[in-house]
C-alpha atoms as a PDB file:
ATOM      1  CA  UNK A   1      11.171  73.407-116.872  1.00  0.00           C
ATOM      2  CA  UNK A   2      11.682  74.211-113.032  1.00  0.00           C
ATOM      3  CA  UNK A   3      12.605  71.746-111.123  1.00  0.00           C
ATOM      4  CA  UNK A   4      10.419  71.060-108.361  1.00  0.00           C
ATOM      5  CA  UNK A   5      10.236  68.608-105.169  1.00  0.00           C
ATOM      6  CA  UNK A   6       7.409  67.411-103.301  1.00  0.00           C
ATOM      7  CA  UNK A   7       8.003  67.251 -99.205  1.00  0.00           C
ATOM      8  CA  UNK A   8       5.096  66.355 -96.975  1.00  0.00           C
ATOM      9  CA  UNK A   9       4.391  68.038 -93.566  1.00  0.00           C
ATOM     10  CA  UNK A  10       1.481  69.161 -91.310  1.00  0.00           C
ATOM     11  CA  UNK A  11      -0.102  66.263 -93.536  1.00  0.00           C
ATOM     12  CA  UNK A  12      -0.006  68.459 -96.821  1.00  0.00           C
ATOM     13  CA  UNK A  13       2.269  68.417 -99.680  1.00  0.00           C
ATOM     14  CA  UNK A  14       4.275  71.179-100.699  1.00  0.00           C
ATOM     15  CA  UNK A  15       6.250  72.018-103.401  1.00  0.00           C
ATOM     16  CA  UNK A  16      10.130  72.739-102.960  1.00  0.00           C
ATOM     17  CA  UNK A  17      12.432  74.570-106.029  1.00  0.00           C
ATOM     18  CA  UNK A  18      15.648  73.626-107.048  1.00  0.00           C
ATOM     19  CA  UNK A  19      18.346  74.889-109.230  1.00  0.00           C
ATOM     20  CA  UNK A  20      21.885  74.532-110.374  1.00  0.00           C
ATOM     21  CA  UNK A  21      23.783  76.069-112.663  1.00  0.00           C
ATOM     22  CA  UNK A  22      27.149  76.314-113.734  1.00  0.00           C
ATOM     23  CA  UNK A  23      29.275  78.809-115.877  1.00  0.00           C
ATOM     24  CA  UNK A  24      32.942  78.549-116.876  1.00  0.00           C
ATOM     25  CA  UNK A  25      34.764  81.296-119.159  1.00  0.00           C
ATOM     26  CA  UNK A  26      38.591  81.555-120.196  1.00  0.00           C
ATOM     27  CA  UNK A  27      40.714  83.871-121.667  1.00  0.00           C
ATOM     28  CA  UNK A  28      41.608  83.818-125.282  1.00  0.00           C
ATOM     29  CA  UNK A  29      43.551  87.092-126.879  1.00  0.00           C
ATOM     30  CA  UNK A  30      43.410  88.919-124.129  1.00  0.00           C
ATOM     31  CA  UNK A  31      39.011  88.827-124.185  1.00  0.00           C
ATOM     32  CA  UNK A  32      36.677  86.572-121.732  1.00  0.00           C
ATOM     33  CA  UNK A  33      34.869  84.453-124.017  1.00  0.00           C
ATOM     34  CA  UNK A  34      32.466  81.751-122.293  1.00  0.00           C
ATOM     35  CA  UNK A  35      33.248  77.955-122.308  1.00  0.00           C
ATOM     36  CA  UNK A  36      30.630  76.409-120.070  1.00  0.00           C
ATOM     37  CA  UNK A  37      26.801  77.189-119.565  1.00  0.00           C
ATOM     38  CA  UNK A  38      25.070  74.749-117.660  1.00  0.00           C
ATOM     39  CA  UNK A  39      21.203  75.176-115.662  1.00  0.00           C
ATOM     40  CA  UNK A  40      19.069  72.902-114.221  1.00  0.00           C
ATOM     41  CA  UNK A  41      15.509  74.099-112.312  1.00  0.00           C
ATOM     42  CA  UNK A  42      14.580  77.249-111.062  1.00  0.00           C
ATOM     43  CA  UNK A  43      18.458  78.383-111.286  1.00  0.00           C
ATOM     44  CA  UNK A  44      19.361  80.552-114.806  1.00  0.00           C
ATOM     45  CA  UNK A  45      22.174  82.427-115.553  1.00  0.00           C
ATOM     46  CA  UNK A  46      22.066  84.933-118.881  1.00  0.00           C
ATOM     47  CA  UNK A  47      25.203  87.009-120.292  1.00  0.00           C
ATOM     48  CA  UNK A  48      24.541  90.492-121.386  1.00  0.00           C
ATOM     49  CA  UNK A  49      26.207  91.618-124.378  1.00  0.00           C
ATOM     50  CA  UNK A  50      29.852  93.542-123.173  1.00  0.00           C
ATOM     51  CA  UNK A  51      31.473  95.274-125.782  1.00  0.00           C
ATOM     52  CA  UNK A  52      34.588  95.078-123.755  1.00  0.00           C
ATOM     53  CA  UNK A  53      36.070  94.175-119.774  1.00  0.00           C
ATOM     54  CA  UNK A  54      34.739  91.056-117.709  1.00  0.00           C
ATOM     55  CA  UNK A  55      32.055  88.909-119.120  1.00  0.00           C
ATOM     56  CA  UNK A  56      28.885  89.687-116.897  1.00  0.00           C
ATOM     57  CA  UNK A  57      26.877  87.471-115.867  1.00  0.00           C
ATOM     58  CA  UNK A  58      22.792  87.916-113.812  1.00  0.00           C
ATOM     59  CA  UNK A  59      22.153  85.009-112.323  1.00  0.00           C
ATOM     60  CA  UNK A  60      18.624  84.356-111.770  1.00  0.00           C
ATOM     61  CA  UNK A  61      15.829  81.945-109.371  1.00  0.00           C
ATOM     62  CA  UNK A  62      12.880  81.329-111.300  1.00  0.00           C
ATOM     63  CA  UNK A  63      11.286  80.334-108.201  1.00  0.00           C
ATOM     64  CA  UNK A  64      10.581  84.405-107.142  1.00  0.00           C
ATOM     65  CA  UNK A  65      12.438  83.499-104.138  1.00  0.00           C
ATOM     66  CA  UNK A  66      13.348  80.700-101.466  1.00  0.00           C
ATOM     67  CA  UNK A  67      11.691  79.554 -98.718  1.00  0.00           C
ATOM     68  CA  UNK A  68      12.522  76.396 -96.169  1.00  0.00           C
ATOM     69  CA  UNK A  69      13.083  73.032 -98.238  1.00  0.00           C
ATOM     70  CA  UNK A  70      14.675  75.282-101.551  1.00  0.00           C
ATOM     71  CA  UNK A  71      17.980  74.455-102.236  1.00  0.00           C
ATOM     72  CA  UNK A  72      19.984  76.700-105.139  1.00  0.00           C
ATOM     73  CA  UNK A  73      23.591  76.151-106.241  1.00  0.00           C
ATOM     74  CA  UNK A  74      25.707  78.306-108.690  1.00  0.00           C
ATOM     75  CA  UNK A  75      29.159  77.134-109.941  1.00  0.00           C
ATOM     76  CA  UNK A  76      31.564  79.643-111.369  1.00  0.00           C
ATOM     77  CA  UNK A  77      35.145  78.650-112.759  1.00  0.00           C
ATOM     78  CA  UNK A  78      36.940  81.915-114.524  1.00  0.00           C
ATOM     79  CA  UNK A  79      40.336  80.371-116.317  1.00  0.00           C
ATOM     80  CA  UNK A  80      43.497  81.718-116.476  1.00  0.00           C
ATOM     81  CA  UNK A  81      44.074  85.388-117.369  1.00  0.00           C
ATOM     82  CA  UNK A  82      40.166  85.926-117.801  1.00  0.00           C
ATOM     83  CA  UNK A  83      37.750  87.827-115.291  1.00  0.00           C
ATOM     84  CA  UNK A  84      34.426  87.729-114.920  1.00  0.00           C
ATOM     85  CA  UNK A  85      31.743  89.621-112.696  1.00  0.00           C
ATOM     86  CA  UNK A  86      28.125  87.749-111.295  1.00  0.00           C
ATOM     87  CA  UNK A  87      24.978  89.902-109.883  1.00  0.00           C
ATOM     88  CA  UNK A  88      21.621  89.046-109.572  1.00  0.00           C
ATOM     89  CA  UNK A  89      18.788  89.727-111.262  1.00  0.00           C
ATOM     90  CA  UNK A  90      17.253  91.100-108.163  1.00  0.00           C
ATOM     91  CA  UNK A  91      17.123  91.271-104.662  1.00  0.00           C
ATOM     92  CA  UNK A  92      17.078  87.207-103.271  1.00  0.00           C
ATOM     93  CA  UNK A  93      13.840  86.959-100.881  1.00  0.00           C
ATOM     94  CA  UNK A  94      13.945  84.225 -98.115  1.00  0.00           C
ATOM     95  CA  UNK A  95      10.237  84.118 -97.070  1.00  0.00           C
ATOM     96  CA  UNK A  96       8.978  82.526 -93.794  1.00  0.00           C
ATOM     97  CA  UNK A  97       9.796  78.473 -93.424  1.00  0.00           C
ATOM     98  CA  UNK A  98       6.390  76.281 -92.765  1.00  0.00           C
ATOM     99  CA  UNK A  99       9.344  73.621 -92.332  1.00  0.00           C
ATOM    100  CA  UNK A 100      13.279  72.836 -93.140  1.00  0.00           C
ATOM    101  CA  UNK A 101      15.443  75.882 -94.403  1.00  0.00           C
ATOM    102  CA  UNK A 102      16.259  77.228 -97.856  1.00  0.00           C
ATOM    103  CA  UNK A 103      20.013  76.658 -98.751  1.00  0.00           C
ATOM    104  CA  UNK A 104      22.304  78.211-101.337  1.00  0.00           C
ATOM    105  CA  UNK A 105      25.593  77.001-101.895  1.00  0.00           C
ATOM    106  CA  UNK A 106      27.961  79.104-103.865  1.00  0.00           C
ATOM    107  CA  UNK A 107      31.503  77.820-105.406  1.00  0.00           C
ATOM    108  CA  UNK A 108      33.716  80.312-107.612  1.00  0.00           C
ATOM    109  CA  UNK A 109      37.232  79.236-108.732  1.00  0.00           C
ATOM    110  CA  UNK A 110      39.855  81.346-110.714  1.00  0.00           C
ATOM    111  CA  UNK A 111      42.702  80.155-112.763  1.00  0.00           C
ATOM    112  CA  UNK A 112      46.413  81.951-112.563  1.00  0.00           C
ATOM    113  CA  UNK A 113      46.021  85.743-113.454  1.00  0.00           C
ATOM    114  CA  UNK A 114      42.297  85.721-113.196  1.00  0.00           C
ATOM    115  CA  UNK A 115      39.637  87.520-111.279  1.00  0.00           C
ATOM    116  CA  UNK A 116      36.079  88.009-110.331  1.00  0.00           C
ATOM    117  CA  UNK A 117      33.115  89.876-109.060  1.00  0.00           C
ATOM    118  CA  UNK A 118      31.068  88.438-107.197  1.00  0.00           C
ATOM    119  CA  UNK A 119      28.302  91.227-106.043  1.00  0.00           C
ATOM    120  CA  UNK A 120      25.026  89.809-106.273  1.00  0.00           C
ATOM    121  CA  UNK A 121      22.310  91.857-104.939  1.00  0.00           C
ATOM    122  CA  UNK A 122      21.078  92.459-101.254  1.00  0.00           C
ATOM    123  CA  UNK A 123      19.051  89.121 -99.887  1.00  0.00           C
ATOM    124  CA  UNK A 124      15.993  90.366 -98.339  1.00  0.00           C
ATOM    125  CA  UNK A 125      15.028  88.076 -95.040  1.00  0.00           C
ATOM    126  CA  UNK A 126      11.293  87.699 -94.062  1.00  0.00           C
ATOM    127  CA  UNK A 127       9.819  86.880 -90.324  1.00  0.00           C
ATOM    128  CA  UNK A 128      10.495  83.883 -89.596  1.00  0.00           C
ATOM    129  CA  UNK A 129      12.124  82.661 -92.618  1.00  0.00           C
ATOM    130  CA  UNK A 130      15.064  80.463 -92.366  1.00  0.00           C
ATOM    131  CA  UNK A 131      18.174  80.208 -94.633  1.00  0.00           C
ATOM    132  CA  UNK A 132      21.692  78.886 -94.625  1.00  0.00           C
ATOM    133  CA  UNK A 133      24.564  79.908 -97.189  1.00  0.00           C
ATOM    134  CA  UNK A 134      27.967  78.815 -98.352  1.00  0.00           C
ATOM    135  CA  UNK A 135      30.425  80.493-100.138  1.00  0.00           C
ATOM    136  CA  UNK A 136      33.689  78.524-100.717  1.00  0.00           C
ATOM    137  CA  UNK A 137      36.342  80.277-103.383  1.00  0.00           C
ATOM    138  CA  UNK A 138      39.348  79.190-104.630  1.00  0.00           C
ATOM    139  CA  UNK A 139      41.690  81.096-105.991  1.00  0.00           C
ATOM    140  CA  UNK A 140      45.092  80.083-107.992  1.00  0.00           C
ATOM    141  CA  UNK A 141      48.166  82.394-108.207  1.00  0.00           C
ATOM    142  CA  UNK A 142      48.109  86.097-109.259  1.00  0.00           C
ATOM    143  CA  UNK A 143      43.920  85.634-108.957  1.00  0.00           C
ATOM    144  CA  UNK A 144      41.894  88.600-107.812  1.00  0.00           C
ATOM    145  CA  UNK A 145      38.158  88.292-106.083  1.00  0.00           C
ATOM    146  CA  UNK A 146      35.918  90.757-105.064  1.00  0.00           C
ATOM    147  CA  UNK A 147      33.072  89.136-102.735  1.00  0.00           C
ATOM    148  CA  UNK A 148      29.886  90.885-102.050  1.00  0.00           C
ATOM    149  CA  UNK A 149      27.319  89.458 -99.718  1.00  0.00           C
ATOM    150  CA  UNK A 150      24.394  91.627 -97.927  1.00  0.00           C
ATOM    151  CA  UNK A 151      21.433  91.264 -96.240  1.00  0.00           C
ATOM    152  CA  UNK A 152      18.268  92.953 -95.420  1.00  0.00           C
ATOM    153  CA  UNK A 153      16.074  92.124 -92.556  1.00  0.00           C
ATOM    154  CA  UNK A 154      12.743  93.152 -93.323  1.00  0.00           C
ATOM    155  CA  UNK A 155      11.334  95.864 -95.146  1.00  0.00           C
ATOM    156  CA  UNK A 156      10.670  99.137 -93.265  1.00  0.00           C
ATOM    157  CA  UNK A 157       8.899 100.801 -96.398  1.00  0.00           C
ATOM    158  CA  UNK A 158       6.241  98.384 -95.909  1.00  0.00           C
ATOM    159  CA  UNK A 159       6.113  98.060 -92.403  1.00  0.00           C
ATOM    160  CA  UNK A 160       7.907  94.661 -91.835  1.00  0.00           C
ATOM    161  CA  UNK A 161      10.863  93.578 -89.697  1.00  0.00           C
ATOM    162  CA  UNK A 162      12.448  90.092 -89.568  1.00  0.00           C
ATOM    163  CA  UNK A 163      11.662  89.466 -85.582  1.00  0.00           C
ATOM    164  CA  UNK A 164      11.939  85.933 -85.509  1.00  0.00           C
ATOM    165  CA  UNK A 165      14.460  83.235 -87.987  1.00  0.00           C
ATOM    166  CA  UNK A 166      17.685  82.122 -88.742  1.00  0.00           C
ATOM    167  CA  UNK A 167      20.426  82.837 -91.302  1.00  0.00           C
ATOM    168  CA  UNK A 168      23.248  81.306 -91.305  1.00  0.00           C
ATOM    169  CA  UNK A 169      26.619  82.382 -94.169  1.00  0.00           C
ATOM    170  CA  UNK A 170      29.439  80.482 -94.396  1.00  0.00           C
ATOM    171  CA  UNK A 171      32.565  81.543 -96.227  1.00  0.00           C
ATOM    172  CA  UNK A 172      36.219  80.068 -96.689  1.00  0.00           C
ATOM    173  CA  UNK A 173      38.170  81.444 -99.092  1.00  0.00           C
ATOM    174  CA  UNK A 174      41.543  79.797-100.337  1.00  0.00           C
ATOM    175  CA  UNK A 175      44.509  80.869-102.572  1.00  0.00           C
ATOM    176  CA  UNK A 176      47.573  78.443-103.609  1.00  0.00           C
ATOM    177  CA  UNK A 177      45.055  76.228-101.380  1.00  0.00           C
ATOM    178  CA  UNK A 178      45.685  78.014 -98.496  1.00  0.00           C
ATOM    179  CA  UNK A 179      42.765  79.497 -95.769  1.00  0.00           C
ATOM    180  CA  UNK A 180      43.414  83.031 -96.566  1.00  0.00           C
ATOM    181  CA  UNK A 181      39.557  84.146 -94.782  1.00  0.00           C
ATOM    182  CA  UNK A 182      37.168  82.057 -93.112  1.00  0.00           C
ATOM    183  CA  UNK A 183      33.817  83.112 -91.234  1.00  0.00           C
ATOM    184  CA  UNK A 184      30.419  82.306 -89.646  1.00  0.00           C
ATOM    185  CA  UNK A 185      27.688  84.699 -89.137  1.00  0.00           C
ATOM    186  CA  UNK A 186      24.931  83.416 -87.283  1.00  0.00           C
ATOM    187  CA  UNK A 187      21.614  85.216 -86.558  1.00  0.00           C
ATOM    188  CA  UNK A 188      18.835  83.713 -85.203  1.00  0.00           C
ATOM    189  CA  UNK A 189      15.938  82.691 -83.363  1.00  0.00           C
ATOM    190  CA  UNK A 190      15.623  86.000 -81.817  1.00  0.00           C
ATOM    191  CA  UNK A 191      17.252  88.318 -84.907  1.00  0.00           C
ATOM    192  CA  UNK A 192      15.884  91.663 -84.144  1.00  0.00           C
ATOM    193  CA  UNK A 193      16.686  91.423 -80.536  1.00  0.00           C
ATOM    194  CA  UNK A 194      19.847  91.128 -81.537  1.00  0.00           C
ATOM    195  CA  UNK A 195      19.916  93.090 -84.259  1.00  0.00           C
ATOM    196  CA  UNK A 196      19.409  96.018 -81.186  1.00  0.00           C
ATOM    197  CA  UNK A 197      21.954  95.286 -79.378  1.00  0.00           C
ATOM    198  CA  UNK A 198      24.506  98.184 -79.174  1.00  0.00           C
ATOM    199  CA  UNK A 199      27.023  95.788 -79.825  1.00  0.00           C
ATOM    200  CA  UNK A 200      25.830  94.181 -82.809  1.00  0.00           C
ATOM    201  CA  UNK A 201      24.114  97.134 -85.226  1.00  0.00           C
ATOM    202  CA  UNK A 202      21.627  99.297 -83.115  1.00  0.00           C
ATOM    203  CA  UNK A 203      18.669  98.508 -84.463  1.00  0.00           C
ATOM    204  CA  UNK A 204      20.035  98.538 -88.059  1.00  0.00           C
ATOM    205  CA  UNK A 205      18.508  96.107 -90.206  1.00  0.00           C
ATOM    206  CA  UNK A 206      20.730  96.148 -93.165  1.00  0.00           C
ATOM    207  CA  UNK A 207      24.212  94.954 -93.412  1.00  0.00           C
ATOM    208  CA  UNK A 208      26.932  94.050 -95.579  1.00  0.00           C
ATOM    209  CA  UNK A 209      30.604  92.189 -95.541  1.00  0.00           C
ATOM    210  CA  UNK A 210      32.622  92.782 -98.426  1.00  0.00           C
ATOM    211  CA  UNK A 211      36.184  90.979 -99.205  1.00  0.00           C
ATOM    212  CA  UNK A 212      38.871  91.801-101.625  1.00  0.00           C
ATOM    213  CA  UNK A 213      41.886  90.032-102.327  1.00  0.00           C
ATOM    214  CA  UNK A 214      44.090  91.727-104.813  1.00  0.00           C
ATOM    215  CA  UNK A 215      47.554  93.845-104.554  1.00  0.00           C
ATOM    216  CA  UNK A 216      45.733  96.969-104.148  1.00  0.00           C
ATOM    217  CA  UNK A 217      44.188  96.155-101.423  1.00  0.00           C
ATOM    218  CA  UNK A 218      46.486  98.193 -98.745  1.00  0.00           C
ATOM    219  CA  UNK A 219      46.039 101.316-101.344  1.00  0.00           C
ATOM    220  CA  UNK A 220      42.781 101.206-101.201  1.00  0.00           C
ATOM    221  CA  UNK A 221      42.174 101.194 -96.816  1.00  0.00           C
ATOM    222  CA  UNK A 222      41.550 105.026 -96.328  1.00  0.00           C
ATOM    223  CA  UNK A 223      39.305 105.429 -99.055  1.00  0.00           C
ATOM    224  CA  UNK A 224      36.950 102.164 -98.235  1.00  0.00           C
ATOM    225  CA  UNK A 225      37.369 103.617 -94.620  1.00  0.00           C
ATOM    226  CA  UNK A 226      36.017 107.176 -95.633  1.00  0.00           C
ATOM    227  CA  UNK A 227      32.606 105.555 -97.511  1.00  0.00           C
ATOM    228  CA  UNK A 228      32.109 103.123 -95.198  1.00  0.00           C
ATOM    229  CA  UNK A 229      31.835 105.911 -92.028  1.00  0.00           C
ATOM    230  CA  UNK A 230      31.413 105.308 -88.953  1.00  0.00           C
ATOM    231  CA  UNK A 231      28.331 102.886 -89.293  1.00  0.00           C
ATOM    232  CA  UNK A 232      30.690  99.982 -89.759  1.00  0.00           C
ATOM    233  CA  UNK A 233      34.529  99.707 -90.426  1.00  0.00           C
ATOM    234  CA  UNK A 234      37.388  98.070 -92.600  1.00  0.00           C
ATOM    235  CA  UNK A 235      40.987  96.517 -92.155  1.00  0.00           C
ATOM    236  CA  UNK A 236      43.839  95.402 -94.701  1.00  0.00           C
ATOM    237  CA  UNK A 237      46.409  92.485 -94.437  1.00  0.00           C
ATOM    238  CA  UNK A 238      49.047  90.845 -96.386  1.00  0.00           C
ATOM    239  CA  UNK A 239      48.521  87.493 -97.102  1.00  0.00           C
ATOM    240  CA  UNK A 240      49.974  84.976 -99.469  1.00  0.00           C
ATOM    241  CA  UNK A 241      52.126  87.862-101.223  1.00  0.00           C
ATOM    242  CA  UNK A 242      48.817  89.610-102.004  1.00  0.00           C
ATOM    243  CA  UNK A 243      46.480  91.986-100.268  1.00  0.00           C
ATOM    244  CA  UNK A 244      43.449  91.501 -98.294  1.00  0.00           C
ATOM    245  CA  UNK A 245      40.268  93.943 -97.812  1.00  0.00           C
ATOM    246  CA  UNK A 246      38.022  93.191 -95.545  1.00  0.00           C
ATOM    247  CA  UNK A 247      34.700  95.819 -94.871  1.00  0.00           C
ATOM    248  CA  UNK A 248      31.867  95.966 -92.925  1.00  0.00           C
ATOM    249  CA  UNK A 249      28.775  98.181 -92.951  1.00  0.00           C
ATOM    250  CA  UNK A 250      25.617  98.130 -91.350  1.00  0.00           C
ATOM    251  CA  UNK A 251      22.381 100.587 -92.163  1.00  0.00           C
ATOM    252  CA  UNK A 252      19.354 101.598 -90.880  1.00  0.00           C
ATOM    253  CA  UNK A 253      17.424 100.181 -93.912  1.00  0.00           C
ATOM    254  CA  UNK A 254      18.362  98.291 -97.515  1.00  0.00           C
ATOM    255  CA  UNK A 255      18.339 101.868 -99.312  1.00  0.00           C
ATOM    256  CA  UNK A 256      20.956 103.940 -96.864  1.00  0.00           C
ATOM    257  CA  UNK A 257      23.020 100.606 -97.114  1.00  0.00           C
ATOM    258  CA  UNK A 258      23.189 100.488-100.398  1.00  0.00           C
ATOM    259  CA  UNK A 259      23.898 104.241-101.226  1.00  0.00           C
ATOM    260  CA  UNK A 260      27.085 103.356 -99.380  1.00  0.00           C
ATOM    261  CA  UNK A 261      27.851 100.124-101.225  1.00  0.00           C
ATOM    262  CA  UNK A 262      27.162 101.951-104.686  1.00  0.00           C
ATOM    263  CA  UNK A 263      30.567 104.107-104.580  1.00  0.00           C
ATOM    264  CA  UNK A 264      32.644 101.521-102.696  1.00  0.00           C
ATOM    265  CA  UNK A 265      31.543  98.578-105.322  1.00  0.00           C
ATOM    266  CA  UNK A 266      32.766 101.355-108.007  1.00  0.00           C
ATOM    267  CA  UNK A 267      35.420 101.905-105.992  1.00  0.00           C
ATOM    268  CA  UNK A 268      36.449  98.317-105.492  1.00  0.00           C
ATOM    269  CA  UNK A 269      36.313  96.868-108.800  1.00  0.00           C
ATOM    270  CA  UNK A 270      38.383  99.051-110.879  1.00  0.00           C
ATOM    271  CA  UNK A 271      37.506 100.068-114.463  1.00  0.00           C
ATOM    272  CA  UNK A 272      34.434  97.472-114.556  1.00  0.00           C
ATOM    273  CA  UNK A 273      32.694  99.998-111.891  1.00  0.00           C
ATOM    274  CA  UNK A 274      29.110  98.391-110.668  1.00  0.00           C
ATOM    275  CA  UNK A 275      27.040  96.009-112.712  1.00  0.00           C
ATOM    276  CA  UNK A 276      24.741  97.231-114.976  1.00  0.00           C
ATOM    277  CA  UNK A 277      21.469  96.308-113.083  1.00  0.00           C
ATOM    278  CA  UNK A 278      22.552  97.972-109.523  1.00  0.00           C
ATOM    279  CA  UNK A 279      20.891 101.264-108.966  1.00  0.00           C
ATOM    280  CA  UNK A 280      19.460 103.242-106.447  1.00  0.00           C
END
């Protein structure tokens, strides 16, 4: 059963969602084979059948999306020598906030020789709503990550635009236990104000940051750089004897951004290509 929490305001009561769940795999024999399922509340996690590669997993809020005073977590620990890649079941909505924000707090570690996907789907951010995330990852030596985060502010097809809100996303990403990336984007109260700025996207409501750490990073600048075009750009670094991959895109809605981030997820994780439930 969903876990739910009562808050009062504006003298009613309202209910609140929240989830955890955790999921831990290792490598035995040279196959990911799952060690650890654990959910609590409105946060599931479910592991389609892979005849071979990473162990998927579609992560799931039974809620039908967050709004202010929801708090989600998800826990992911992929052992030595295994790899593992996490979507979502569906676009994440963030509706408007009658009070509080909604909060997700995200925490992937990989063992020595390990790697993962992380490349849930876009999170789609209503008027007004208000939303904070974290994303810490730790990563041990000779692990790979690819990190995926977008967002979506309003829906043109239906006539809406994010005006007013806040989102916050918070990353730091370690290796050895060393800051390899760290960042805070803020948006907010006015977002599509900003949003219009020349500066910032245009007028573009959809954007994107996507991170990979691996050895092929430096190999793999010029083509990122030819998807990604000019709406958006990407740079490559050395850092702790491995490379470091670091894109940004921005579109004029969730559908031209993610015709872009179709090939370059492919592109990005190797012979696992895109999860199973991305389309266009």
């Amino acid at each position: 059963m969903d876990t739910i929490e009562y808050t009062k305001f504006s003298g009613q009561k309202a209910q609140r969602a929240a989830g955890k769940a955790q999921l831990g795999c290792v490598g035995i024999d040279g196959r990911t084979r799952l060690r650890r399922l654990y959910q609590d509340g409105s946060a599931k996690i479910r592991l389609p059948a892979v005849s071979a590669g990473p162990l998927e997993a579609v992560l799931i809020n039974t809620a039908g999306g967050l709004t202010g005073g929801d708090r989600l977590g998800w826990d992911v620990d992929v052992g030595a020598h295994a790899s593992a890649a996490v979507t979502t079941q569906a676009c994440e909505k963030v509706y408007r906030a009658a009070s509080d924000h909604a909060e997700v707090r995200v925490r992937l570690t990989v063992g020595e020789n390990g790697s993962i996907a992380w490349l849930p789907q876009e999170t789609i951010v209503f008027d007004r709503a208000a939303f904070a995330r974290t994303l810490d990852v730790e990563l041990a030596a000779g692990a790979e990550a690819l990190v995926l985060e977008a967002a979506v502010f309003g829906r043109l097809a239906m006539g809406e635009r994010a005006a007013q809100g806040t989102f916050r996303d918070r990353w730091r990403i370690r290796k050895e236990g060393a800051l390899i990336h760290a960042e805070d984007f803020r948006i907010g109260p006015a977002i599509a104000d900003t949003l219009a700025r020349p500066a910032i996207s245009g007028g573009a409501i959809a954007v994107a940051t996507l991170l990979l750490v691996s050895p092929r990073a430096q190999a793999l600048l010029e083509p990122v750089r030819e998807i990604v075009g000019d709406q958006g750009g990407a740079s490559a670094w050395t850092v702790k004897a491995s490379g470091k991959l670091l894109a940004r895109l921005y579109a004029e809605d969730g559908y031209q951004l993610r015709r872009r981030l179709v090939p370059l997820v492919g592109l990005l994780n190797g012979k696992a290509g895109l999860p199973k439930l991305w389309s266009l």
